[in-house]
Protein backbone atom coordinates (compact mmCIF):
# COMPACT_ATOMS: atom_id res chain seq x y z
CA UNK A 1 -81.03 -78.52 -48.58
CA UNK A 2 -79.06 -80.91 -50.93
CA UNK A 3 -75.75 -79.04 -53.01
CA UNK A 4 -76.14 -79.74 -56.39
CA UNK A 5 -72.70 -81.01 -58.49
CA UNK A 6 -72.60 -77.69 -59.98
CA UNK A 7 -72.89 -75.80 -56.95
CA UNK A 8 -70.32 -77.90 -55.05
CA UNK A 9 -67.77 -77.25 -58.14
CA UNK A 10 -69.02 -73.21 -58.14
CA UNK A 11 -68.33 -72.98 -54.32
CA UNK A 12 -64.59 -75.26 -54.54
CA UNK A 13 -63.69 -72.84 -57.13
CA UNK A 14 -64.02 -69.61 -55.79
CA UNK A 15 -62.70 -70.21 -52.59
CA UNK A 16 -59.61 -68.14 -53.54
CA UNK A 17 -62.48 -64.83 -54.67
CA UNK A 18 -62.43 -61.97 -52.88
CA UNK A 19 -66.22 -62.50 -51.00
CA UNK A 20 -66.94 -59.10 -51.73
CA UNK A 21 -66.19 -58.45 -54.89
CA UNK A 22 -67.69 -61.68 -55.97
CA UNK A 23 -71.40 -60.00 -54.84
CA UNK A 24 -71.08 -57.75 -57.59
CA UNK A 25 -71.24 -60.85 -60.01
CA UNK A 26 -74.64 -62.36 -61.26
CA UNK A 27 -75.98 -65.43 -59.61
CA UNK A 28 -75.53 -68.52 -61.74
CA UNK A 29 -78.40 -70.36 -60.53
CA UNK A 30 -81.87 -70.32 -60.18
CA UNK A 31 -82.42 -72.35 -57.41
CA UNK A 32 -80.08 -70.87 -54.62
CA UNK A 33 -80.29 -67.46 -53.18
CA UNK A 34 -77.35 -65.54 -54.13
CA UNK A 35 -76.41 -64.42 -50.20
CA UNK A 36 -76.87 -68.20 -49.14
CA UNK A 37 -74.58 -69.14 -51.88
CA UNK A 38 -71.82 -66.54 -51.00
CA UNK A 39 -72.25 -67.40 -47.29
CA UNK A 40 -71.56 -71.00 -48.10
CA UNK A 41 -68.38 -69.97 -50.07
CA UNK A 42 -67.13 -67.36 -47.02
CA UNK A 43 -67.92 -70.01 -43.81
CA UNK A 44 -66.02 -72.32 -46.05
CA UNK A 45 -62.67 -70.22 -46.40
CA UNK A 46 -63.28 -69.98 -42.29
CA UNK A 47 -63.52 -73.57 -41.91
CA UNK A 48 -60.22 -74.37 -43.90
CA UNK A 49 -57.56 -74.19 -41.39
CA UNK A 50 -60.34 -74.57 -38.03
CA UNK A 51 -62.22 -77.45 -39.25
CA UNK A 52 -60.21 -79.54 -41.99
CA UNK A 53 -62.77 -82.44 -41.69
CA UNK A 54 -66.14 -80.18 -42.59
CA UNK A 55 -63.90 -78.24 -45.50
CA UNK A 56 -62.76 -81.37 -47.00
CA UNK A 57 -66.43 -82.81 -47.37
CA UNK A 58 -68.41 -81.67 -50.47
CA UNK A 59 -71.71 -82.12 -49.03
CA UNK A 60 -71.39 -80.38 -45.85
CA UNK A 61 -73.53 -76.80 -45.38
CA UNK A 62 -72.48 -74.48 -43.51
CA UNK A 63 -73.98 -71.84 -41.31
CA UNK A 64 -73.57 -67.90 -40.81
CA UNK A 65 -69.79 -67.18 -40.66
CA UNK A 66 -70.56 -66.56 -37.58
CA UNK A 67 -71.31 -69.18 -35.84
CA UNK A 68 -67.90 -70.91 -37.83
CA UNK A 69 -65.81 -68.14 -35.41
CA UNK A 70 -67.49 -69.04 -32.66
CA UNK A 71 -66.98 -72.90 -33.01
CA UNK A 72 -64.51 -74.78 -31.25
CA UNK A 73 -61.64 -75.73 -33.46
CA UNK A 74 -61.01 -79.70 -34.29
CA UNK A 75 -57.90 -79.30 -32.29
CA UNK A 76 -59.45 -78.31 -29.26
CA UNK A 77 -62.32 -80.32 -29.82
CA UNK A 78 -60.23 -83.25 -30.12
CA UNK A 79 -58.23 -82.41 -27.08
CA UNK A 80 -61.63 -81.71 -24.61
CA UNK A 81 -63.27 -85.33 -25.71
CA UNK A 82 -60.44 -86.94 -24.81
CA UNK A 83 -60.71 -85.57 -20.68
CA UNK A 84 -63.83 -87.66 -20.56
CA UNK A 85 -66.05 -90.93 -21.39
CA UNK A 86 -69.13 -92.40 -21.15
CA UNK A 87 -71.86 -94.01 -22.09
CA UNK A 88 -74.58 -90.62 -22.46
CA UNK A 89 -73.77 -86.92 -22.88
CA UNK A 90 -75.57 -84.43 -23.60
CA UNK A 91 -74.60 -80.74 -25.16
CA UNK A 92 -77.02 -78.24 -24.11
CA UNK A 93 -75.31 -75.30 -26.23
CA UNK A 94 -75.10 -77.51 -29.29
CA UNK A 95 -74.20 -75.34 -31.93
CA UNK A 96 -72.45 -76.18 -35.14
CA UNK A 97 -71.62 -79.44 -33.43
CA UNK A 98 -67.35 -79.89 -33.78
CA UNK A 99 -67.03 -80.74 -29.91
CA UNK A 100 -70.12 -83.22 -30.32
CA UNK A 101 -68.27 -84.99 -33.40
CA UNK A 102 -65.63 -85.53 -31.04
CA UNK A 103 -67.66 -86.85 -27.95
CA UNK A 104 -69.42 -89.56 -30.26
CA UNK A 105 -65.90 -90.98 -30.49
CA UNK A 106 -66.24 -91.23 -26.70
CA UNK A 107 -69.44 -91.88 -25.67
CA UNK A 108 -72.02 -94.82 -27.29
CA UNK A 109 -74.68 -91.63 -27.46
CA UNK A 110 -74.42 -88.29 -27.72
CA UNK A 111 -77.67 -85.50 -27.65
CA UNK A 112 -77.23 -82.26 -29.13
CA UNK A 113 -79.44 -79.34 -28.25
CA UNK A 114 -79.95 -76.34 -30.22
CA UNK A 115 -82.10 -73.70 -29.58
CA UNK A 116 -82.11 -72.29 -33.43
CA UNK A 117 -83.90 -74.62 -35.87
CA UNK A 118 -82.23 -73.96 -38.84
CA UNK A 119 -79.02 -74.56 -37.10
CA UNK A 120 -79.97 -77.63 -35.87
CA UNK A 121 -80.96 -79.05 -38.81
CA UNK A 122 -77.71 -77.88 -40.45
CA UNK A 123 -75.74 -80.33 -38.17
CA UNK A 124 -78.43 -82.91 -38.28
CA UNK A 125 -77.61 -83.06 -42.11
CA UNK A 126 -73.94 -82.83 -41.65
CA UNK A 127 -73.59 -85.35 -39.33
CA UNK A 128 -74.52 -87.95 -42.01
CA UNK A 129 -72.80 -86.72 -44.38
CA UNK A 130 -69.57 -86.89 -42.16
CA UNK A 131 -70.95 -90.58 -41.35
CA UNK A 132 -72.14 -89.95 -37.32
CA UNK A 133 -75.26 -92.40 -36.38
CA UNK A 134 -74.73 -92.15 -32.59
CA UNK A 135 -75.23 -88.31 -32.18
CA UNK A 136 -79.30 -87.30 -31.46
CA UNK A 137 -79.92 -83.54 -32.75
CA UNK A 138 -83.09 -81.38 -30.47
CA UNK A 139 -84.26 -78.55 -31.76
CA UNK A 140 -85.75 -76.20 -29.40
CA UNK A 141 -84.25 -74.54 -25.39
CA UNK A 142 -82.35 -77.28 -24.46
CA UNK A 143 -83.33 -76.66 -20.31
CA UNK A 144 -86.99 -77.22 -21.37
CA UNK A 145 -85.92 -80.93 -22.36
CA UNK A 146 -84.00 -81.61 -19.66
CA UNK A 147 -86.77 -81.03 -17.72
CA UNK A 148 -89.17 -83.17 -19.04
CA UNK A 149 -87.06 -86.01 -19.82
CA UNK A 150 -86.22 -88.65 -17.37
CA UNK A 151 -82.79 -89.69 -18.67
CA UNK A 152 -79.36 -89.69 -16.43
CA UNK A 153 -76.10 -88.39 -18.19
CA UNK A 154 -72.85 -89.17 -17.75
CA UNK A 155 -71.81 -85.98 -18.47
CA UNK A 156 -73.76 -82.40 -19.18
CA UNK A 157 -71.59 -80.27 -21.71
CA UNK A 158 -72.45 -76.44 -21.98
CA UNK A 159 -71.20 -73.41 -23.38
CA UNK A 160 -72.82 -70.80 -22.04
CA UNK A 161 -73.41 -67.36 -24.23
CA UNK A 162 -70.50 -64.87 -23.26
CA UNK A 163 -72.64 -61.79 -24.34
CA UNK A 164 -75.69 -60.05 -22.51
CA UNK A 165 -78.73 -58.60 -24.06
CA UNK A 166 -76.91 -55.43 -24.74
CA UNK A 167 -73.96 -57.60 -26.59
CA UNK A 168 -71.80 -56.32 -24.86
CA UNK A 169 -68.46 -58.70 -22.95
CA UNK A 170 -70.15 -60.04 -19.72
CA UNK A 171 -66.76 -61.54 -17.11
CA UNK A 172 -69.07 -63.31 -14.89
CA UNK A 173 -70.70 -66.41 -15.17
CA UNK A 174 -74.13 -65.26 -13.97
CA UNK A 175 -73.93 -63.09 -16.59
CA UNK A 176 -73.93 -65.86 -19.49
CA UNK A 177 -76.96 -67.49 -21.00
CA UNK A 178 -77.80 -69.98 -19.93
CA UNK A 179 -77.40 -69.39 -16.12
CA UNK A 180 -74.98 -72.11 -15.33
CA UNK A 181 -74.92 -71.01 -11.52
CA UNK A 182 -78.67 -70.65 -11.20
CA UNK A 183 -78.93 -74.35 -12.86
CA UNK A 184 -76.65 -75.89 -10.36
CA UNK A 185 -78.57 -78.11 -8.38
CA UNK A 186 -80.78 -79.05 -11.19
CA UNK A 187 -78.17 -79.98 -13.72
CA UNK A 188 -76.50 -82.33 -11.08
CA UNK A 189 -79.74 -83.96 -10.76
CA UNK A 190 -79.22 -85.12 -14.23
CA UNK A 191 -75.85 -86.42 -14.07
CA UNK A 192 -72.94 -86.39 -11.46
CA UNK A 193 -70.57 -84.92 -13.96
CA UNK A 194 -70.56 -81.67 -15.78
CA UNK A 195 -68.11 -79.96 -18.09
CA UNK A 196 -68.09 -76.14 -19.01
CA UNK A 197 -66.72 -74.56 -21.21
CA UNK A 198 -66.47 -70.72 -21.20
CA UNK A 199 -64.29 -68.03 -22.29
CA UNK A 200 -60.36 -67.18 -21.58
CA UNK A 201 -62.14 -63.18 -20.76
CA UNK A 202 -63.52 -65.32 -17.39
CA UNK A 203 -61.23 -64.70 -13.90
CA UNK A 204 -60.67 -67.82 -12.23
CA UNK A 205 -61.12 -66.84 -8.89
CA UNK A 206 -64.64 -65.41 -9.73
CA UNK A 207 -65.34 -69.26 -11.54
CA UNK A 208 -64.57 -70.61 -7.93
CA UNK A 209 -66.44 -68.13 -6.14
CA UNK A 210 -69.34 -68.54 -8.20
CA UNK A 211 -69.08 -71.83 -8.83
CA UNK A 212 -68.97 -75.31 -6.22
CA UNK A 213 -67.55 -78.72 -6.82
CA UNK A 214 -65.08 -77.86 -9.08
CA UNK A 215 -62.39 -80.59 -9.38
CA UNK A 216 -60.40 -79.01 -12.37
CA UNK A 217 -59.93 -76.20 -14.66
CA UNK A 218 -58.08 -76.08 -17.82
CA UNK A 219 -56.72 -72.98 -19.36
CA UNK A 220 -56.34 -74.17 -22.83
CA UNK A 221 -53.69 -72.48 -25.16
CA UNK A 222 -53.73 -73.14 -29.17
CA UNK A 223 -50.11 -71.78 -30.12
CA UNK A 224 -49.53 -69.80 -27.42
CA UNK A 225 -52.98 -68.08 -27.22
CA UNK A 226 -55.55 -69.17 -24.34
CA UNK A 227 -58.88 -70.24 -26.29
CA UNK A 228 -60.54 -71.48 -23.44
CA UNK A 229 -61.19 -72.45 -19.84
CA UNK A 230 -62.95 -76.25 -18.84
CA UNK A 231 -64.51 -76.18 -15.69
CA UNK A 232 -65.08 -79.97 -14.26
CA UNK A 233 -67.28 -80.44 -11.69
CA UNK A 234 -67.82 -83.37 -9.91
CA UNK A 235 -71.07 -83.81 -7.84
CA UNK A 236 -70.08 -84.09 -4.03
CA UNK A 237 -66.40 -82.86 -4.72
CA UNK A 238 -64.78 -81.23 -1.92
CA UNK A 239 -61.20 -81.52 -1.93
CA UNK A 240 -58.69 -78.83 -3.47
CA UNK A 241 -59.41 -77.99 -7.09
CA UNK A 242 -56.64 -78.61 -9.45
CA UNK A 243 -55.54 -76.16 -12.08
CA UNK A 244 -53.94 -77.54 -15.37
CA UNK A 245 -52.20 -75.44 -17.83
CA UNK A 246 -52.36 -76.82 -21.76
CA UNK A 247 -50.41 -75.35 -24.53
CA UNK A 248 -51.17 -77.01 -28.04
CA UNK A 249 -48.58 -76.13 -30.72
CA UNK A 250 -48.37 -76.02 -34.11
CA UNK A 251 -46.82 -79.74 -34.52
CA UNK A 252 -49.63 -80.78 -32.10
CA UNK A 253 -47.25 -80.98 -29.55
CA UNK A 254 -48.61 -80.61 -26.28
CA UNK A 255 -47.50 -79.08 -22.68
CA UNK A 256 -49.71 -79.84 -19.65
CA UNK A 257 -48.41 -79.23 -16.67
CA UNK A 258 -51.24 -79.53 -13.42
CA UNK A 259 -51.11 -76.97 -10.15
CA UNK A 260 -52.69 -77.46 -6.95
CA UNK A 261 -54.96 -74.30 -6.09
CA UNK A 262 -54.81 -72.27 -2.49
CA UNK A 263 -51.08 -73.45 -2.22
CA UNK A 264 -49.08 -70.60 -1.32
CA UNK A 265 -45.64 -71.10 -2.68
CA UNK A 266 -42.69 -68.52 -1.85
CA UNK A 267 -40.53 -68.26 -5.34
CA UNK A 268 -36.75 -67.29 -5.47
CA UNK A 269 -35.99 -64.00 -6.87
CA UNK A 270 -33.20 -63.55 -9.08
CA UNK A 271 -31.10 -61.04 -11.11
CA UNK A 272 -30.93 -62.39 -15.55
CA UNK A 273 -28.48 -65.21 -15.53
CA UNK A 274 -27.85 -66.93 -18.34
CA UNK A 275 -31.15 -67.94 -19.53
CA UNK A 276 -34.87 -66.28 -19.98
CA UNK A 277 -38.34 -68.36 -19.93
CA UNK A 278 -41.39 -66.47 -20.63
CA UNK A 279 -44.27 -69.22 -19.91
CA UNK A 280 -47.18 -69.89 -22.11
CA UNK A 281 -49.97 -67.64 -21.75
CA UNK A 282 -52.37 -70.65 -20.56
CA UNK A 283 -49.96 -71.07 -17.52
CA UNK A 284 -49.99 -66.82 -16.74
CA UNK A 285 -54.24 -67.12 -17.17
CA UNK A 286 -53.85 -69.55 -14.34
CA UNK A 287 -51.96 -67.83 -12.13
CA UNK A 288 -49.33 -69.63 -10.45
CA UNK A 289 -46.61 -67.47 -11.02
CA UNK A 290 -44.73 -68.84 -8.08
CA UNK A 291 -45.41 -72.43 -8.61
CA UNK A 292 -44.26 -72.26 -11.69
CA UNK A 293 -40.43 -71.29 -10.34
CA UNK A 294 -40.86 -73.62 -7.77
CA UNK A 295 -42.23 -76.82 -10.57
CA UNK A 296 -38.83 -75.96 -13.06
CA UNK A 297 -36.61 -75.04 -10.29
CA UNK A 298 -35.94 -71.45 -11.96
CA UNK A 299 -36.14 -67.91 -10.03
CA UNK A 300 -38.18 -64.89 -11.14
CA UNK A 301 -36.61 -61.63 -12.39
CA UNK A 302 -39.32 -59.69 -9.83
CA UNK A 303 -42.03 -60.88 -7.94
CA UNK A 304 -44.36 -59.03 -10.60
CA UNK A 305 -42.66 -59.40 -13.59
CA UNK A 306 -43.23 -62.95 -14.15
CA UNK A 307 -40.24 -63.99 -16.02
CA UNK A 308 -37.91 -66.31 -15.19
CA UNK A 309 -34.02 -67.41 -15.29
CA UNK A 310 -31.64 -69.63 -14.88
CA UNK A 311 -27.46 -71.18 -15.50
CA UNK A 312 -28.73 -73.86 -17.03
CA UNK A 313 -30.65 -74.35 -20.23
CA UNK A 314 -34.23 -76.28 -19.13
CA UNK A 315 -36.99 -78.01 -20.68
CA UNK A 316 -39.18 -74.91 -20.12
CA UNK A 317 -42.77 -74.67 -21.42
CA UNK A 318 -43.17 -71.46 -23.28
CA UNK A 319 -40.58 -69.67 -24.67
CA UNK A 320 -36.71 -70.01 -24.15
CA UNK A 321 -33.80 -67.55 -24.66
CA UNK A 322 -30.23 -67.06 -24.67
CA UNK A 323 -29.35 -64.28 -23.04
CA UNK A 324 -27.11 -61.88 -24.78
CA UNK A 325 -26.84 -58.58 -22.62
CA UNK A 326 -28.34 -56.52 -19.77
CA UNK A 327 -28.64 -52.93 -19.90
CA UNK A 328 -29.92 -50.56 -17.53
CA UNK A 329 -33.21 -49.02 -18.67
CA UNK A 330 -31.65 -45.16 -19.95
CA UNK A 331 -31.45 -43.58 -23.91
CA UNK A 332 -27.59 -43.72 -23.92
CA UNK A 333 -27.63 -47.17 -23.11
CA UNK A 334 -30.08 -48.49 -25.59
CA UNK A 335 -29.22 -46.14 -28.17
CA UNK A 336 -27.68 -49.31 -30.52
CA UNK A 337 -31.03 -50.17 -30.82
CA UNK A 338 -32.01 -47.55 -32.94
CA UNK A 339 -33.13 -47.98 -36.19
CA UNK A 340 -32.60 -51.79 -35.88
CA UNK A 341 -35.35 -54.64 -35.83
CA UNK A 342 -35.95 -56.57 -32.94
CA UNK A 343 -39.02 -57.65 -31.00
CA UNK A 344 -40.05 -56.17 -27.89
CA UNK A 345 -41.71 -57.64 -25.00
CA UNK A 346 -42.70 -55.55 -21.94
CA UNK A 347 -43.29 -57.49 -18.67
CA UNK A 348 -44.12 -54.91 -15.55
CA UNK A 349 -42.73 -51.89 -17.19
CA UNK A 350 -44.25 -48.56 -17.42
CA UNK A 351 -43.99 -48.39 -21.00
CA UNK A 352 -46.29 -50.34 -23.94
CA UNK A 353 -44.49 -51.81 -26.69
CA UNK A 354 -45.57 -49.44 -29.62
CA UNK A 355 -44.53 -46.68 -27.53
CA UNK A 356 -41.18 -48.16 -26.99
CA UNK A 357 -40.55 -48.42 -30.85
CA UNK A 358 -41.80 -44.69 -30.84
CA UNK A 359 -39.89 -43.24 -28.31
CA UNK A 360 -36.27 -45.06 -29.41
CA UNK A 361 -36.83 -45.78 -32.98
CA UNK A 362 -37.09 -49.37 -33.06
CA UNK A 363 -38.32 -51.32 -35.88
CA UNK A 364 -39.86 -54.66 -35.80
CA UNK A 365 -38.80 -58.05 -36.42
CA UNK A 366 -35.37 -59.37 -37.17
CA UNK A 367 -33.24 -62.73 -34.67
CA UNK A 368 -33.03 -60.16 -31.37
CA UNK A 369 -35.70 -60.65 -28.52
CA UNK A 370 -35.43 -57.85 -26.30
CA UNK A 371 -37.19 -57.81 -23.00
CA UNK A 372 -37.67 -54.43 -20.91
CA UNK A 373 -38.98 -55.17 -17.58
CA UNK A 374 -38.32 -54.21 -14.61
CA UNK A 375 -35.48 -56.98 -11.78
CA UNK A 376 -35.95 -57.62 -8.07
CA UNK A 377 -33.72 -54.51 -6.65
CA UNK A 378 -36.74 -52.09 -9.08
CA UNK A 379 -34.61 -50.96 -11.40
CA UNK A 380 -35.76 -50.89 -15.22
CA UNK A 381 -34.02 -53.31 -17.47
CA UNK A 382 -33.57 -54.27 -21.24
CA UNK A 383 -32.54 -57.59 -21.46
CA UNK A 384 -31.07 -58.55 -24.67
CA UNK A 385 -31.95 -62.52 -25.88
CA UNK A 386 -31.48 -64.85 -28.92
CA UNK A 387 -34.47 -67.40 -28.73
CA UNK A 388 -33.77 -71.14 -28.58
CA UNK A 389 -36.99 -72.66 -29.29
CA UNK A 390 -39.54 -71.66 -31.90
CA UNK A 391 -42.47 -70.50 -30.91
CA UNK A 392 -45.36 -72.68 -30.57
């Protein structure tokens, strides 16, 4: 389906309207359904921030709103082409096609499979417009065609369906659709390299149980929340998987630290010395808790609590603070806090946040970052913190 000028304008100027109350309204034209018209306008406001490069082109359609949440953002697109190269992918789990935009910058040929038509000829379409000529759309179950044809990849991309028949959260990867486990041996018959790509809900000790040849997996972070795990696996690989923490901030800054797995790693405990560090949540997802102290040479508050300390101020990566006090965990001693604004963070402390604010009458925001956790002799703490860096 081609826009029309007077469409494009219709859609560019109510991208401010309140969707809903914009249904109400008559449709202008005669040619476009009134729901396909409004969905263009809504998957648009979703693409703004997520996908600058679709928003900012006229011609572009767009699918279900949908399918624009469940799309990788540019940013993370960006960042997963540039792990690998080639000279053939192909993306069984095509979908609205960011990631593949990406890999075309990398590879001389890219496929992309999708299993719904309409979809697929919705990014067919858009690639030209955006001005793509090395990407090959498939409509149809992209397993079928790998079957049949004879070609070698480079690299197999897929995203496999996080939801079972009865929609509800699946956490293993047997679970997804398609069967990544299952396809194993096959997919490695078509190419020595695959990359998957699956959701931050997934335990990474089930991935490597499930899962062989794994040479790496990233626990990505966009501004401090993890958006996804990569899983690379290497045909024939059999030495220690690495992990590799990513945190992508707002500037497009970006902290990557890697972690060998199975390495058991003793971390010093310490009481709250002059300086907090509360990591980025992609390095918590991975798990190395220990190797973290060990990596910045800083000492854990408890072995569960999984912050961190030290006397001097360090290049940390996640968040940093000055601490200001530490107060024994009691109603007399936190009673200053009453009816002011700070924000709360509980690490291994019997108490959630909102019931915190309940129970002592704390409101939120304002410059104090107060911690309650619990320190290495099991005594319940508030620790008391300006923050140094801004949050990414």
């Amino acid at each position: 389906m081609i826009l029309s000028s007077d469409l494009k304008q219709f859609i560019n100027n109510n991208l401010k309207q309140n969707i809903n109350i914009l249904a109400l309204k008559k449709n202008p034209f005669v040619d476009y359904e009134w729901t396909w018209i409004l969905n263009q306008i809504q998957a648009k406001q979703k693409a703004e921030k997520k996908l600058p490069t679709w928003f900012a082109n006229d011609n572009v359609i767009f699918p279900s709103t949908l399918s624009i949440e469940q799309t990788s953002s540019e940013t993370l697109a960006k960042f997963k082409s540039e792990l690998i190269s080639g000279e053939k992918i192909i993306d069984l789990t095509g979908g609205f096609g960011v990631d593949d935009y990406y890999f075309a910058k990398r590879f001389k040929k890219v496929v992309h499979c999708e299993f719904q038509e309409d979809l697929s000829a919705i990014v067919q379409h858009n690639f030209k417009v955006l001005n793509v000529d090395n990407i090959e759309t498939i409509s149809g179950d992209s397993i079928s065609y790998l079957e049949k044809s004879t070609e070698k990849y480079d690299w197999i991309y897929i995203d496999p369906a996080r939801r079972d028949d009865k929609k509800s959260k699946v956490f293993l990867l047997k679970d997804c659709t398609p069967n990544v486990v299952e396809l194993q041996e096959f997919l490695f018959e078509k190419s020595k390299n695959i990359l998957i790509k699956v959701a931050p809900l997934l335990d990474i000790s089930s991935i490597l149980n499930e899962l062989s040849n794994v040479k790496t997996i990233y626990a990505i972070g966009l501004q401090n929340e993890v958006k996804e795990l990569l899983i690379v696996q290497q045909k024939g690989f059999i030495d220690q998987s690495e992990l590799i923490a990513v945190n992508i901030s707002n500037d497009g800054t970006i902290h990557q630290d890697a972690f060998p797995l199975n390495v058991i790693v003793d971390s010093q405990l310490s009481l709250p010395l002059n300086y907090l560090y509360e990591p980025f949540s992609s390095y918590l997802k991975l798990g190395v808790y220990n190797s973290i102290a060990t990596k910045f040479n800083v000492s854990k508050l408890h072995k569960h609590s999984h912050l961190y300390t030290s006397n001097k101020l360090i290049d940390f990566p996640g968040r940093s603070f000055k601490i200001e006090q530490i107060i024994p965990y009691n109603k007399k001693d936190i009673k200053f806090l009453e009816n002011t604004k700070c924000n709360i963070t509980t690490r291994n402390f019997p108490l959630k946040v909102e019931e915190i604010r309940k129970k002592h009458k704390i409101k939120d925001g304002g410059d104090l970052y107060v911690f309650f956790t619990t320190d290495l002799n099991n005594d319940k703490i508030v620790v008391v913190c300006k923050k140094i860096t801004t949050d990414n």
